[in-house]
C-alpha atoms as a PDB file:
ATOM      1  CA  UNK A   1     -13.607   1.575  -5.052  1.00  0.00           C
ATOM      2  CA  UNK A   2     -10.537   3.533  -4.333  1.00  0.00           C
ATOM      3  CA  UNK A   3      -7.220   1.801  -3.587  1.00  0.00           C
ATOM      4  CA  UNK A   4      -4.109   3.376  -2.177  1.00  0.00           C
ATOM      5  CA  UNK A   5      -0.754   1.318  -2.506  1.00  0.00           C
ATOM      6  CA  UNK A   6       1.353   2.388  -0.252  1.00  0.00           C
ATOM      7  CA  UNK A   7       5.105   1.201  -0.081  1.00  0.00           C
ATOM      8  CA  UNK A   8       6.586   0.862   3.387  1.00  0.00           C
ATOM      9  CA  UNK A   9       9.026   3.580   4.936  1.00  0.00           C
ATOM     10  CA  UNK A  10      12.583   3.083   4.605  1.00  0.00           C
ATOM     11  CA  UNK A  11      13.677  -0.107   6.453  1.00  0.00           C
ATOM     12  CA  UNK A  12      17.329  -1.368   7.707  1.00  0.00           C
ATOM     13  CA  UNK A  13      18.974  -2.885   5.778  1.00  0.00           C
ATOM     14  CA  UNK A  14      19.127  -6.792   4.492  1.00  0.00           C
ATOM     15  CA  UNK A  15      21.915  -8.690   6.192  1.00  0.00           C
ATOM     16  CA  UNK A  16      22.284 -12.928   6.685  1.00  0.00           C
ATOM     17  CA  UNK A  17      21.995 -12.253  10.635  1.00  0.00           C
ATOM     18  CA  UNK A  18      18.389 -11.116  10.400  1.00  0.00           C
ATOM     19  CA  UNK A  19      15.299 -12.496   8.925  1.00  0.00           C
ATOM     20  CA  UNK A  20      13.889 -10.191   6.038  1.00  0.00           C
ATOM     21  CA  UNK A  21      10.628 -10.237   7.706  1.00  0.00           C
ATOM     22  CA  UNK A  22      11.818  -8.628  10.763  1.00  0.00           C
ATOM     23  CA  UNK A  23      13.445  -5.563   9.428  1.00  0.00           C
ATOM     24  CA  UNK A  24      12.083  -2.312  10.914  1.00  0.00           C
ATOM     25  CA  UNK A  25      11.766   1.076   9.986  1.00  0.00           C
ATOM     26  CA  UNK A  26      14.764   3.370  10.407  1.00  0.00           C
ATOM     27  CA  UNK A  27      14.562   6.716  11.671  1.00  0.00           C
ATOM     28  CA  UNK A  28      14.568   8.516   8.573  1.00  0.00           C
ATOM     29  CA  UNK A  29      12.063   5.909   7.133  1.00  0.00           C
ATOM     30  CA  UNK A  30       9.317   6.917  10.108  1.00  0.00           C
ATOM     31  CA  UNK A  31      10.313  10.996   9.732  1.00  0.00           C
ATOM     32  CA  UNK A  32       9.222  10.288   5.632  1.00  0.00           C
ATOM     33  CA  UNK A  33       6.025   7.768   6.799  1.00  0.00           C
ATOM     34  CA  UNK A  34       4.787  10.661   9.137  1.00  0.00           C
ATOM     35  CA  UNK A  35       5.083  13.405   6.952  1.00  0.00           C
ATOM     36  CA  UNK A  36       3.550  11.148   4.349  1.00  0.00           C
ATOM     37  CA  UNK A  37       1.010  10.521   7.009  1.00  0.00           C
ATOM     38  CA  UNK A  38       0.352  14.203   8.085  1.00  0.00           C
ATOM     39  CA  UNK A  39      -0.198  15.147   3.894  1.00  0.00           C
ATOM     40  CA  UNK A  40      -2.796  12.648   3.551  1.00  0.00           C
ATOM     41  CA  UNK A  41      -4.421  13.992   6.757  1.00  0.00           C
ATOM     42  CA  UNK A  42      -4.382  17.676   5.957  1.00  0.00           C
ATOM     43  CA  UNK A  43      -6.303  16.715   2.503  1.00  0.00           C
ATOM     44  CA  UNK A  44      -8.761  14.867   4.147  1.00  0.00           C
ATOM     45  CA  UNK A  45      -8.005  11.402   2.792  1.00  0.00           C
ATOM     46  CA  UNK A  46      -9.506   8.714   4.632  1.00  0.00           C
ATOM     47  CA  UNK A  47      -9.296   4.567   4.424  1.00  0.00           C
ATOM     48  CA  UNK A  48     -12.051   2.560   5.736  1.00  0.00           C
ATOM     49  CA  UNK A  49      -9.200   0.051   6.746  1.00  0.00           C
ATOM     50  CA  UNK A  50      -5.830  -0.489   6.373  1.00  0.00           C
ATOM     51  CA  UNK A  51      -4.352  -3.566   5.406  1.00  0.00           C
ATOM     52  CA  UNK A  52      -1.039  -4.355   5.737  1.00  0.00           C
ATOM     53  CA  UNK A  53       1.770  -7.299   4.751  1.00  0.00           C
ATOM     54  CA  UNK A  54       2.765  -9.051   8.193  1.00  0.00           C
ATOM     55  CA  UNK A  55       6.579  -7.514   7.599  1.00  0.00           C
ATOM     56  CA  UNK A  56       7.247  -5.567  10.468  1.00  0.00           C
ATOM     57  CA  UNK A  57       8.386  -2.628   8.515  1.00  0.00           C
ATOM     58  CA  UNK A  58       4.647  -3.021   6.602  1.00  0.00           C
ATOM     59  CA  UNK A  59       3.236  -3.072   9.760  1.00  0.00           C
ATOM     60  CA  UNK A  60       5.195  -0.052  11.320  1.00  0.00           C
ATOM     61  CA  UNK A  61       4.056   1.568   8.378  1.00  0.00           C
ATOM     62  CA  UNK A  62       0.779   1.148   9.014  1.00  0.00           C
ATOM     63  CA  UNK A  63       0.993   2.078  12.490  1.00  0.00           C
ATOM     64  CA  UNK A  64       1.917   5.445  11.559  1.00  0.00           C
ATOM     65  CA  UNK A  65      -0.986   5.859   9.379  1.00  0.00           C
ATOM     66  CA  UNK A  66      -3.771   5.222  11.715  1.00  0.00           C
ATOM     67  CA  UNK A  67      -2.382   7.485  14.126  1.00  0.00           C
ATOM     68  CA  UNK A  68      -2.299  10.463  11.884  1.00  0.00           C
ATOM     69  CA  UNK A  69      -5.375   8.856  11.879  1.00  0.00           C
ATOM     70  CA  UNK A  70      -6.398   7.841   8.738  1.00  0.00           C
ATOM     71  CA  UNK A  71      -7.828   4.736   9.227  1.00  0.00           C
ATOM     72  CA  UNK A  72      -9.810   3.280  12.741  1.00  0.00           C
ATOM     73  CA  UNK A  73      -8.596  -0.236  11.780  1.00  0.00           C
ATOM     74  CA  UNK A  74      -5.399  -2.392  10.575  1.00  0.00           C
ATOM     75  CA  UNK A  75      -5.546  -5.831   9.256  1.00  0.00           C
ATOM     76  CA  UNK A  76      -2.787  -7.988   8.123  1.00  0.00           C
ATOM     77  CA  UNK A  77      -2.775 -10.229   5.124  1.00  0.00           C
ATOM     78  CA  UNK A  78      -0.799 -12.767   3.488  1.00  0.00           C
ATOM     79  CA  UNK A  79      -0.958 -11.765   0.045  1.00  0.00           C
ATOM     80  CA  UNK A  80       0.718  -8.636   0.669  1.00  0.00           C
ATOM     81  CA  UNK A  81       4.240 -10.124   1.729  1.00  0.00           C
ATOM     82  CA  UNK A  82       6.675  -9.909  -0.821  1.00  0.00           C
ATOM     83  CA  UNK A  83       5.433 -12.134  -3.990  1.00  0.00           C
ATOM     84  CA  UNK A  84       2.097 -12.265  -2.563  1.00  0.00           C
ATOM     85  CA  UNK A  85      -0.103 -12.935  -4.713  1.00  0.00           C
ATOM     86  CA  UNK A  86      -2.817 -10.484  -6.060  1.00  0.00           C
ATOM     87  CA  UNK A  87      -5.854 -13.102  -6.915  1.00  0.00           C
ATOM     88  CA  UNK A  88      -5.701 -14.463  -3.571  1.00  0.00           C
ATOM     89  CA  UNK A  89      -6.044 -10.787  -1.963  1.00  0.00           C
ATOM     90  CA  UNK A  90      -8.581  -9.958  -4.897  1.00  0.00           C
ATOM     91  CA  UNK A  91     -11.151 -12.657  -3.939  1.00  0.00           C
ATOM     92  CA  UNK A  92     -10.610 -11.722  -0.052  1.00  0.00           C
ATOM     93  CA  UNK A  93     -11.928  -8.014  -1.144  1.00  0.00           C
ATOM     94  CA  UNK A  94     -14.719  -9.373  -3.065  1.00  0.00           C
ATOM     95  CA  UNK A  95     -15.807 -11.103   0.126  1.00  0.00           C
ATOM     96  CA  UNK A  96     -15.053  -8.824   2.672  1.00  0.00           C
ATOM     97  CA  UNK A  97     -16.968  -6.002   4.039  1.00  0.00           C
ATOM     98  CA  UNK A  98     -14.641  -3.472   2.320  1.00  0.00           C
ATOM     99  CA  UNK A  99     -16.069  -4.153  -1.155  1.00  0.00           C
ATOM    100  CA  UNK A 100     -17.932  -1.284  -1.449  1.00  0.00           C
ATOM    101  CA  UNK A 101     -17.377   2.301  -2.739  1.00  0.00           C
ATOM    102  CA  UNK A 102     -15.009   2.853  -0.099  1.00  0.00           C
ATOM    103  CA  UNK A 103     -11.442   4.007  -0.109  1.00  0.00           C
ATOM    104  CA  UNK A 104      -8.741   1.250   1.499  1.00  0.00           C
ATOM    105  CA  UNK A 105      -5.053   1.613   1.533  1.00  0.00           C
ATOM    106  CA  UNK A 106      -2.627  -1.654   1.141  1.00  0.00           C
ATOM    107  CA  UNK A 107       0.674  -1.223   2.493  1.00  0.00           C
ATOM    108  CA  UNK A 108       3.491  -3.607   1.130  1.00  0.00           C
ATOM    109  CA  UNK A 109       6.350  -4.055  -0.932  1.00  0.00           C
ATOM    110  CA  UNK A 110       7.871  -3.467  -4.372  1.00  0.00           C
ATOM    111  CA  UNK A 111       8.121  -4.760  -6.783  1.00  0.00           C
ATOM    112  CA  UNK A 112       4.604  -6.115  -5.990  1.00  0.00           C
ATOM    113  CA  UNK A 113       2.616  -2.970  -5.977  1.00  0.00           C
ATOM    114  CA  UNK A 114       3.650  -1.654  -9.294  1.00  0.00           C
ATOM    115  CA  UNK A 115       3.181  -4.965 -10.701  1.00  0.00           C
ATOM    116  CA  UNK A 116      -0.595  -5.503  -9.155  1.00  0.00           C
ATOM    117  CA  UNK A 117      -1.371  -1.950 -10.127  1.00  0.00           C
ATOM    118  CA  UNK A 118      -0.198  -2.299 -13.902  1.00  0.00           C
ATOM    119  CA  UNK A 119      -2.738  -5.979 -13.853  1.00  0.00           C
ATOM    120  CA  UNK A 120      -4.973  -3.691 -12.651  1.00  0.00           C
ATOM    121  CA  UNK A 121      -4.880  -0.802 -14.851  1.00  0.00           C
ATOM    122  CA  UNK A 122      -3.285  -2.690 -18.393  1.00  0.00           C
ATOM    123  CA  UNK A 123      -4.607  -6.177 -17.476  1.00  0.00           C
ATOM    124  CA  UNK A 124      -0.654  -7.200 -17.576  1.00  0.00           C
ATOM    125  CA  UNK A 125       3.029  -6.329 -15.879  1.00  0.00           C
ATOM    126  CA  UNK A 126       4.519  -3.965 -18.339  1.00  0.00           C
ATOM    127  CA  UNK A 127       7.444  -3.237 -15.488  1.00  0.00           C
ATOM    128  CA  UNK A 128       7.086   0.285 -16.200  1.00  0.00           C
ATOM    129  CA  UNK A 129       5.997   1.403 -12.453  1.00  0.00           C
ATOM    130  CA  UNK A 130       8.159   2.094  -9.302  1.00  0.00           C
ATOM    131  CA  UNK A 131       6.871   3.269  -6.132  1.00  0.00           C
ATOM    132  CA  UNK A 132       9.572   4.990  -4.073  1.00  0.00           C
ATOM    133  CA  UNK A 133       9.583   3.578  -0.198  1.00  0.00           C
ATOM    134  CA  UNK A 134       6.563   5.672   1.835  1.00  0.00           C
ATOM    135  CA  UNK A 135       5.068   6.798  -1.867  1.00  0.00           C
ATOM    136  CA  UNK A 136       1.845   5.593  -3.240  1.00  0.00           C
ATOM    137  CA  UNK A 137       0.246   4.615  -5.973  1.00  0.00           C
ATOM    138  CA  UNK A 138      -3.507   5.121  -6.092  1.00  0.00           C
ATOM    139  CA  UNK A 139      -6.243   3.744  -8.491  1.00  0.00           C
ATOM    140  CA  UNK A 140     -10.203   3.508  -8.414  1.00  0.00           C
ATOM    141  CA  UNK A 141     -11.247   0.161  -9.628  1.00  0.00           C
ATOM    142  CA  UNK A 142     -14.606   0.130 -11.490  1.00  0.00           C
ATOM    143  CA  UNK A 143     -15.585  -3.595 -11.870  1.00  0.00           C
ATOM    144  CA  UNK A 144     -14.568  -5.715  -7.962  1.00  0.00           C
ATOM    145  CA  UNK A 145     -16.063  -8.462 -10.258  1.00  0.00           C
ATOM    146  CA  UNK A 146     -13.618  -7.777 -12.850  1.00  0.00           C
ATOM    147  CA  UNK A 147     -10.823  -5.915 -11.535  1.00  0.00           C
ATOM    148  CA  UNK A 148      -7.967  -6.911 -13.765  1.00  0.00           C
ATOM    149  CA  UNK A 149      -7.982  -4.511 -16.460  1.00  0.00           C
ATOM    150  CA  UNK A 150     -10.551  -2.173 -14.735  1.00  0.00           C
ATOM    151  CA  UNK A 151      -9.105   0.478 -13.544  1.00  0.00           C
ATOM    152  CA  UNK A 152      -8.107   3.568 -13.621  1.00  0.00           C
ATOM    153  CA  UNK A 153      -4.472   5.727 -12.345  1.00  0.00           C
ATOM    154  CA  UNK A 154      -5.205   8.683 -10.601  1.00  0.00           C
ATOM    155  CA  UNK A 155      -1.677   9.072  -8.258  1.00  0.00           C
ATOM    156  CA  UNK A 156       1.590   7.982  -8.624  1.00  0.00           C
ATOM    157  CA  UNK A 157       3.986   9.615  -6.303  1.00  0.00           C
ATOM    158  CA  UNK A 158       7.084   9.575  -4.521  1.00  0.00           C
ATOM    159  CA  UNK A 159       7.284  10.949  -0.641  1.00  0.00           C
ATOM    160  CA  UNK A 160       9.179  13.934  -2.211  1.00  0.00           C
ATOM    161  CA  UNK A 161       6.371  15.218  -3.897  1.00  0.00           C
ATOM    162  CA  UNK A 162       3.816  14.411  -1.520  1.00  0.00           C
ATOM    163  CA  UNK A 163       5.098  16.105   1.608  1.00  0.00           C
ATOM    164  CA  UNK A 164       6.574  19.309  -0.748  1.00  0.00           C
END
């Protein structure tokens, strides 16, 4: 199975008068999603869903990527808000219809991604990783059974280098 992390666009930013979870994307942050977006299209990458954290600027995120569409379907989940936790997403895959040889892309937050992709690859947070807002990490996970520590890193890149 084929996972795509995929760090939300460029959001506003924090301040005591509004609630983290309602922060949206800026205009720069949707130009940088959609060009993201558009890449991923013109090589023909595909997710059999999208799941997303319930953050509005997850959520925009996601948005963008089914309509360059790359997905036919967006679900939100819990365990992808900041500190989610990866166990509780984990056994959701393993009983889901996605768990299959399929490709699905997460979009969410740091430093939760780099940290659930180095469980995933190293079997423990090294807090080596970064994912830049709108890049992705991507890794093909050989065991569902037995994720942590079963898989492999195949992309790591910023928006930068994707859309160059």
């Amino acid at each position: 199975m084929i996972i795509y992390f995929i760090r939300h666009g460029i959001a506003e930013s924090r301040s005591i008068e509004k609630d983290d979870s309602q922060r949206i994307l800026t205009s720069k942050g949707i130009t940088k999603t959609q060009k993201v977006a558009q890449k991923l299209s013109s090589l023909d990458i595909k997710f059999d869903v999208i799941i997303t954290s319930p953050y509005i600027r997850a959520k925009e995120t996601a948005i963008i990527l089914q309509q360059a569409k790359l997905s036919p379907q967006i679900i939100e989940h819990s365990a992808l808000t900041p500190e989610g936790n990866i166990l509780e997403w984990i056994n959701w895959l393993q009983n889901s219809k996605y768990n299959h040889n399929g490709s699905i892309a997460l979009v969410g937050h740091e430093p939760d991604f780099s940290n659930w992709v180095e469980l995933l690859v190293f079997g423990e947070i090294k807090g080596k990783l970064i994912v830049k807002k709108s890049g992705i990490i991507a890794v093909e996970i050989f065991d569902l059974s037995n994720p942590i520590g079963n898989a492999e890193l195949f992309l790591l890149a910023g928006p930068k280098w994707i859309t160059n």
